[in-house]
Protein backbone atom coordinates (compact mmCIF):
# COMPACT_ATOMS: atom_id res chain seq x y z
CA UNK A 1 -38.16 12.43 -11.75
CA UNK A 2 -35.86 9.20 -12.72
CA UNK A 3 -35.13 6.71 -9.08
CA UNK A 4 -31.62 7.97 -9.76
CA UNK A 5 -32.03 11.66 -8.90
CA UNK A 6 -34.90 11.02 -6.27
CA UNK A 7 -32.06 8.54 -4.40
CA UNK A 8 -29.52 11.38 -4.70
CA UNK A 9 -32.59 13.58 -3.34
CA UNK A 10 -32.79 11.13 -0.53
CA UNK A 11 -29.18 10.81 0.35
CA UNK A 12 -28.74 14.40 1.23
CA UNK A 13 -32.05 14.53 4.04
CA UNK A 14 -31.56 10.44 5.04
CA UNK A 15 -28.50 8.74 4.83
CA UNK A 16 -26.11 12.25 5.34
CA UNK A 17 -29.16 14.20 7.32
CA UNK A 18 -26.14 14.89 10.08
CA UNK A 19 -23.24 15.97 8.08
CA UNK A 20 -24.66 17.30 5.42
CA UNK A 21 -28.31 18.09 5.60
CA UNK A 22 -28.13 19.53 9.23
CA UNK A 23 -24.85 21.58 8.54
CA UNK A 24 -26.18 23.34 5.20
CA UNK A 25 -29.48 24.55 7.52
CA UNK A 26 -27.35 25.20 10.38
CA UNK A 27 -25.16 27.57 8.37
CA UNK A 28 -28.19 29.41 7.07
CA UNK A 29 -29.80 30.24 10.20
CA UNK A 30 -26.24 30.77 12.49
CA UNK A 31 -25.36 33.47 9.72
CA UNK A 32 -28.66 34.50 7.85
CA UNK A 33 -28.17 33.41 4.78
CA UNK A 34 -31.24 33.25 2.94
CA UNK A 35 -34.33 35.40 3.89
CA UNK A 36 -37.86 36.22 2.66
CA UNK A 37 -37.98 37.19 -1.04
CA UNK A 38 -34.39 36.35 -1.84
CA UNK A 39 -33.71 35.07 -5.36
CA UNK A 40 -29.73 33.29 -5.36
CA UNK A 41 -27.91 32.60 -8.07
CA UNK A 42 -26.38 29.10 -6.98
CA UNK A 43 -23.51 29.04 -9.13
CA UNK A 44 -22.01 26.38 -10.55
CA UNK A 45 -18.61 25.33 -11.81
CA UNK A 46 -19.24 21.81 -12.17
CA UNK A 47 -17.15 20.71 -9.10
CA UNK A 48 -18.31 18.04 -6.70
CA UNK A 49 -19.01 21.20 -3.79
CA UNK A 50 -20.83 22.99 -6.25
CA UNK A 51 -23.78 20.33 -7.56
CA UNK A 52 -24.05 19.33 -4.16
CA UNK A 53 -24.85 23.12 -3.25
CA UNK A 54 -27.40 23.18 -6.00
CA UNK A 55 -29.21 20.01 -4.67
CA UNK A 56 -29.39 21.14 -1.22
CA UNK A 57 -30.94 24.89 -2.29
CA UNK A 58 -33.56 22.59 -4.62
CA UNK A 59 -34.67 20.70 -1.09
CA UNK A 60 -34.38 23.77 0.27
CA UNK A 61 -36.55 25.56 -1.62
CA UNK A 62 -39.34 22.37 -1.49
CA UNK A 63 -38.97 21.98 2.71
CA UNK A 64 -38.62 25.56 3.42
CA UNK A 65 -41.69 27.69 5.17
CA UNK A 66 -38.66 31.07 4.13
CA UNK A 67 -40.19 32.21 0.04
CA UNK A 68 -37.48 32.43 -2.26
CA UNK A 69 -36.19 31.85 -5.88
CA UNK A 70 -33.45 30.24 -7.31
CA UNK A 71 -31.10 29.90 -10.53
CA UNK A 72 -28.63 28.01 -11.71
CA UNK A 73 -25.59 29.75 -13.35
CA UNK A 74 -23.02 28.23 -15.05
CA UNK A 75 -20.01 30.04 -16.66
CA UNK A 76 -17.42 29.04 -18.89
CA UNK A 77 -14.98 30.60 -18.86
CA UNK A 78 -13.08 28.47 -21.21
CA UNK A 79 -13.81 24.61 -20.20
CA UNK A 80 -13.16 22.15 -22.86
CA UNK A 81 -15.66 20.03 -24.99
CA UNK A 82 -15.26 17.60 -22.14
CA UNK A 83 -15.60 19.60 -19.15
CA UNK A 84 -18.89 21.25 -20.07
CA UNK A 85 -20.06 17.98 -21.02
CA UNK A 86 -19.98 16.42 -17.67
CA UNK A 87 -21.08 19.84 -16.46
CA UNK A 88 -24.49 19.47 -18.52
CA UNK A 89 -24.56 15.16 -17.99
CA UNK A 90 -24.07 15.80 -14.12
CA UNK A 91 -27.06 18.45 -14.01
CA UNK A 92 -29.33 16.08 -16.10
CA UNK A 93 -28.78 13.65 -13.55
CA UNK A 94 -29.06 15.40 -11.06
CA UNK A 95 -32.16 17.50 -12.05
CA UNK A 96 -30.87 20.68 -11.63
CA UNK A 97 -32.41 23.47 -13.94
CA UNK A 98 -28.47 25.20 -15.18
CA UNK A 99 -28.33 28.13 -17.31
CA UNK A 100 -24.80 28.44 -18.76
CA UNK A 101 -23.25 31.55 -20.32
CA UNK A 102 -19.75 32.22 -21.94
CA UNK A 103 -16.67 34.16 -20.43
CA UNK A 104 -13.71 34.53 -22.40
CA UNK A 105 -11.93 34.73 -19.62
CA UNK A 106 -9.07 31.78 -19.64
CA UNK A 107 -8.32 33.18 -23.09
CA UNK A 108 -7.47 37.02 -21.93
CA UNK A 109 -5.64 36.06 -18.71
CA UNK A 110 -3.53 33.63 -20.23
CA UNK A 111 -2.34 36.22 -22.35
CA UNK A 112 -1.29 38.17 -19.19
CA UNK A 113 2.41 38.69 -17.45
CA UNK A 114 2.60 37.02 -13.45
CA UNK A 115 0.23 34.85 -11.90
CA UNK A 116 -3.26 34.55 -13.58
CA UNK A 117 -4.96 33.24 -10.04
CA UNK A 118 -5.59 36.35 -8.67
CA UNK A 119 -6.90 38.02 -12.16
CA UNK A 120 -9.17 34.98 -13.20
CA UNK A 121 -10.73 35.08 -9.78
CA UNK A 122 -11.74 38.65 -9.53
CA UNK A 123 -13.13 38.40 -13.29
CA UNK A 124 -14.88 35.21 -12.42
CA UNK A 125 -16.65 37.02 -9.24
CA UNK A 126 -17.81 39.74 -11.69
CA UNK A 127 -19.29 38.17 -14.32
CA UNK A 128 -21.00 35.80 -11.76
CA UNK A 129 -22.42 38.83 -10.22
CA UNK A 130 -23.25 40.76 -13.59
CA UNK A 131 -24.93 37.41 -14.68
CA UNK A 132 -27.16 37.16 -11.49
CA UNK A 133 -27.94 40.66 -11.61
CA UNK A 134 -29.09 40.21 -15.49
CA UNK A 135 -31.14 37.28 -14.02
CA UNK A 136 -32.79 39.74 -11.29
CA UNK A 137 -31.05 38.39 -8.02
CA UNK A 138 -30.05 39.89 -5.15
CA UNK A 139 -27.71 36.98 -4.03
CA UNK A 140 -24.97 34.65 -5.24
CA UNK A 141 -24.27 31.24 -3.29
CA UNK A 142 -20.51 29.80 -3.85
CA UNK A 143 -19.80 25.92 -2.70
CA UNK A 144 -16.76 27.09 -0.17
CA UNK A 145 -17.06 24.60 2.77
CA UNK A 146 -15.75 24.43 6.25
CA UNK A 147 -11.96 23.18 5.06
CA UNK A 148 -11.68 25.94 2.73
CA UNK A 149 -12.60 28.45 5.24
CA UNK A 150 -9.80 26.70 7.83
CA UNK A 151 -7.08 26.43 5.06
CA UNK A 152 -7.59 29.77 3.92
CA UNK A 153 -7.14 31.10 7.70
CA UNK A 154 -3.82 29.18 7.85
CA UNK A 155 -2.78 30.59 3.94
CA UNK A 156 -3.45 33.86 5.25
CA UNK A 157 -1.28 33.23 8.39
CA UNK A 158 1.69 31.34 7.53
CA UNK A 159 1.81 32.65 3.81
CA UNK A 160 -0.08 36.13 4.14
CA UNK A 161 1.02 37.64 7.74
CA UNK A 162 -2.56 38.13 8.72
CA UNK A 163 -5.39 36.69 10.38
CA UNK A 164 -8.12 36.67 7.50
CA UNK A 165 -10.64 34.01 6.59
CA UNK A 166 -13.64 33.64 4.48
CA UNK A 167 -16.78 34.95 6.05
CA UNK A 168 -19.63 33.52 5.59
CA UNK A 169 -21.42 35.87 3.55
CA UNK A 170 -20.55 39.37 2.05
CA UNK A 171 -21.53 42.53 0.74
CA UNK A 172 -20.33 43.68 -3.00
CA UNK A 173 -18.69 46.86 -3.22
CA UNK A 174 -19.21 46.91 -6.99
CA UNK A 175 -22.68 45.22 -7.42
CA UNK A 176 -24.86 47.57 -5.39
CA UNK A 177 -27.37 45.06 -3.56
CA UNK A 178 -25.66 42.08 -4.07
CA UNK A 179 -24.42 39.72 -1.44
CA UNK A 180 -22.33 36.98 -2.01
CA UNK A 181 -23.21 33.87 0.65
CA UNK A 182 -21.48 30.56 1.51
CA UNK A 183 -24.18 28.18 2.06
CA UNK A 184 -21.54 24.86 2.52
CA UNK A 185 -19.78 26.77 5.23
CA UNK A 186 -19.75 24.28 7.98
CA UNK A 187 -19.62 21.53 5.91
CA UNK A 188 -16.78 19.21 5.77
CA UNK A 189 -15.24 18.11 2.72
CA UNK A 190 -14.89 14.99 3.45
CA UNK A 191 -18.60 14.37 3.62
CA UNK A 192 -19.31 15.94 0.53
CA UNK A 193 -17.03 13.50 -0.93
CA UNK A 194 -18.70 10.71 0.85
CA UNK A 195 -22.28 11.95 -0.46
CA UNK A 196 -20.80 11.47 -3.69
CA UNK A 197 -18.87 8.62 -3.65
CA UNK A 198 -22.57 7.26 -2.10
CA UNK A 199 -24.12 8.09 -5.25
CA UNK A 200 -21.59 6.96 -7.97
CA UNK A 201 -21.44 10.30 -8.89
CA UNK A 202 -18.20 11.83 -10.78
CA UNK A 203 -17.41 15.67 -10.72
CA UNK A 204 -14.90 17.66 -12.96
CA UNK A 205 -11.91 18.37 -11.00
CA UNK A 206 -10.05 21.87 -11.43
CA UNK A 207 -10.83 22.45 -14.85
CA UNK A 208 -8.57 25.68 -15.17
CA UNK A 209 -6.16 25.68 -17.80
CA UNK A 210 -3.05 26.56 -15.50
CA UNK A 211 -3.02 23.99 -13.24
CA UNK A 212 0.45 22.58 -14.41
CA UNK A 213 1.87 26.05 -15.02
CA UNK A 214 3.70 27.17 -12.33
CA UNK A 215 2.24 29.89 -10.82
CA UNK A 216 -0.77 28.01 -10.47
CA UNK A 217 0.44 25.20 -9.43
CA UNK A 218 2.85 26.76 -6.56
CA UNK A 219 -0.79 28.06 -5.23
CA UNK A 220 -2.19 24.33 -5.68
CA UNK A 221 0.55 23.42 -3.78
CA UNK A 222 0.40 25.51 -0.56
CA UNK A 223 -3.50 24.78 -0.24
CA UNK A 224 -2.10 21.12 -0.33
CA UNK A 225 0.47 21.82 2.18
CA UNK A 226 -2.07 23.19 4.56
CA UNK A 227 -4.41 20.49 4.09
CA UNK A 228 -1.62 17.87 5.16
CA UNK A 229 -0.22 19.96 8.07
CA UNK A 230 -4.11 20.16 9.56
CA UNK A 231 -3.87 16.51 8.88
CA UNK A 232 -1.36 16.17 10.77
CA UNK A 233 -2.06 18.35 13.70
CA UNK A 234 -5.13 16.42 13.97
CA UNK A 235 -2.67 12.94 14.62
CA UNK A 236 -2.45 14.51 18.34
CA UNK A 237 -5.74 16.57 18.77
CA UNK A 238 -8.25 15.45 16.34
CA UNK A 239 -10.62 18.84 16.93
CA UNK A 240 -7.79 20.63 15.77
CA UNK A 241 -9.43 21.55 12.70
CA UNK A 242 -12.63 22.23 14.45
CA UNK A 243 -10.74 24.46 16.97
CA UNK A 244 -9.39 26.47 14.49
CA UNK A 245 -12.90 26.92 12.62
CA UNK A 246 -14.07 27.87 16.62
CA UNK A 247 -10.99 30.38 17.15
CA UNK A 248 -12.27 32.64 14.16
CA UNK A 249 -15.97 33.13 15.91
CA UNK A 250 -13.97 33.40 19.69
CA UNK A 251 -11.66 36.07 18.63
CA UNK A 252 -10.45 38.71 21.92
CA UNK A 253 -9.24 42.08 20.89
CA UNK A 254 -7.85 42.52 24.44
CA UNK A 255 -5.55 40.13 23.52
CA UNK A 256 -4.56 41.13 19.72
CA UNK A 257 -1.19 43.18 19.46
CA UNK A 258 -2.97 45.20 16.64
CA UNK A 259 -5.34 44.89 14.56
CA UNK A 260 -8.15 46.88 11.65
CA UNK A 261 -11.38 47.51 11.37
CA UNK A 262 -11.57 46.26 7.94
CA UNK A 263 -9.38 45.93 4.35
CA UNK A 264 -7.93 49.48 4.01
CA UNK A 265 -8.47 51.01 7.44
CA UNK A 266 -5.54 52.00 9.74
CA UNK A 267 -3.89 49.71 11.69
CA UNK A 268 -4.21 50.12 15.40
CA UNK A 269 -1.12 49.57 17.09
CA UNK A 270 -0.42 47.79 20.35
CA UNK A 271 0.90 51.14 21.96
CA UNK A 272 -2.22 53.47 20.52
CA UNK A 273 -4.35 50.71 22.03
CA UNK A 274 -2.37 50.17 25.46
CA UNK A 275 -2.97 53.88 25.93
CA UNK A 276 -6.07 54.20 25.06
CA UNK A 277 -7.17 51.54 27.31
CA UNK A 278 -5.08 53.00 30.11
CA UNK A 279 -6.69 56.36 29.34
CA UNK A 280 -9.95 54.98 30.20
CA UNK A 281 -9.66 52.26 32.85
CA UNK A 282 -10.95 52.82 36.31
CA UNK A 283 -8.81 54.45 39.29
């Protein structure tokens, strides 16, 4: 090991042992993320959320008393010479063991009518899966942290009609004994760009190749527009972020005017609930 990757090493358990360190093992024991005889697939796509994941599952692995495996999955679906290059560069590094395999994805969605978002993100989430099966593990870890989980739940409200957010872990319908977890969940972005700023380090940004079409870029857009109205909520009530990230583990059904179970399940209504209620409260 090169001083450059042991002082990234470092970083994460000295100098960010609060905000990062103490977040990523908080998130795995509040939510049960990784357990005895687990083998992840930490995957990969290059981005500044992702390599830190990886580096935290490698301590992780050397500090932790729970037995598990990891890989290190990264697909292209597409990148250019350059992009993969800093991929590979970053990993060297950074010391992290990546296995990369090919997706000709960007190629068939841009051939495809609408928005590609949607289409490119299911297909991602299935070859990931298919790749970490193929590689005999049981889960996949994604670098979603605490800001994407709040500015999804405000997408899904202002944008969507619904309260929805990322959860911190899931189970796949299609991959029979496959879970997908969020390891970075209450992590804040802004620490993970301090980490590596800290380190000189430089990530690929979105490498996709319809950012500056529109349909991509009206979705950029809205994520950015949520990002600056938190912002600016916080001017007046700086745990306003945190308070929404609170809301979504404090939720009262009492005081929902409907609600499901889950994706595809009947709505119950207000009145259906009102009545029920009535039917069995106390004379």
């Amino acid at each position: 090991m090169d001083e450059r990757q042991a002082e990234i090493e470092k970083s994460i358990v000295k100098k960010f042992k609060k905000t990062i360190w103490h977040r990523f093992v908080g998130a795995l024991k509040d939510y049960e993320l990784i357990n005895e005889g687990d083998k992840v697939a930490v995957c990969i796509s290059g981005g500044k959320d992702s390599m830190l994941l990886a580096k935290c599952v490698q301590e992780l692995k050397r500090r932790s008393k729970v037995n598990f495996d990891a890989e290190f999955i990264v697909m292209n679906p597409g990148y250019n010479k350059e992009n993969i290059d800093r991929i590979v560069s970053n990993a060297e590094i950074m010391g992290i063991p990546i296995r990369i395999f090919d997706a000709n994805i960007f190629n068939y969605v841009y051939k495809q009518e609408g928005s590609p978002c949607y289409l490119c993100a299911r297909m991602r989430r299935g070859y990931l899966y298919k790749e970490a099966q193929s590689l005999g593990c049981n889960k996949i870890a994604l670098g979603h942290h605490f800001n994407d989980v709040i500015e999804t739940t405000m997408l899904n409200m202002m944008y969507g009609a619904q309260i929805k957010t990322m959860l911190p872990k899931l189970r796949s319908t299609n991959y029979a004994g496959m879970e997908l977890i969020r390891p970075l969940y209450l992590i804040r972005e802004e620490d993970i760009i301090a980490w590596a700023r800290y380190n000189s380090l430089s990530f690929i940004q979105c490498a996709c190749r319809f950012t500056e079409q529109t349909a991509h870029g009206e979705n950029i857009s809205k994520r950015k527009e949520m990002k600056e109205l938190i912002e600016h909520m916080k001017q007046s009530n700086p745990a306003a972020d945190l308070n929404i990230f609170r809301s979504l583990h404090n939720v009262n059904l009492s005081q929902i005017v409907s609600f499901r179970e889950s994706d595809g399940i009947e709505l119950v209504s207000f009145p259906e609930k009102y009545n029920s209620d009535c039917d069995n409260s106390e004379i």
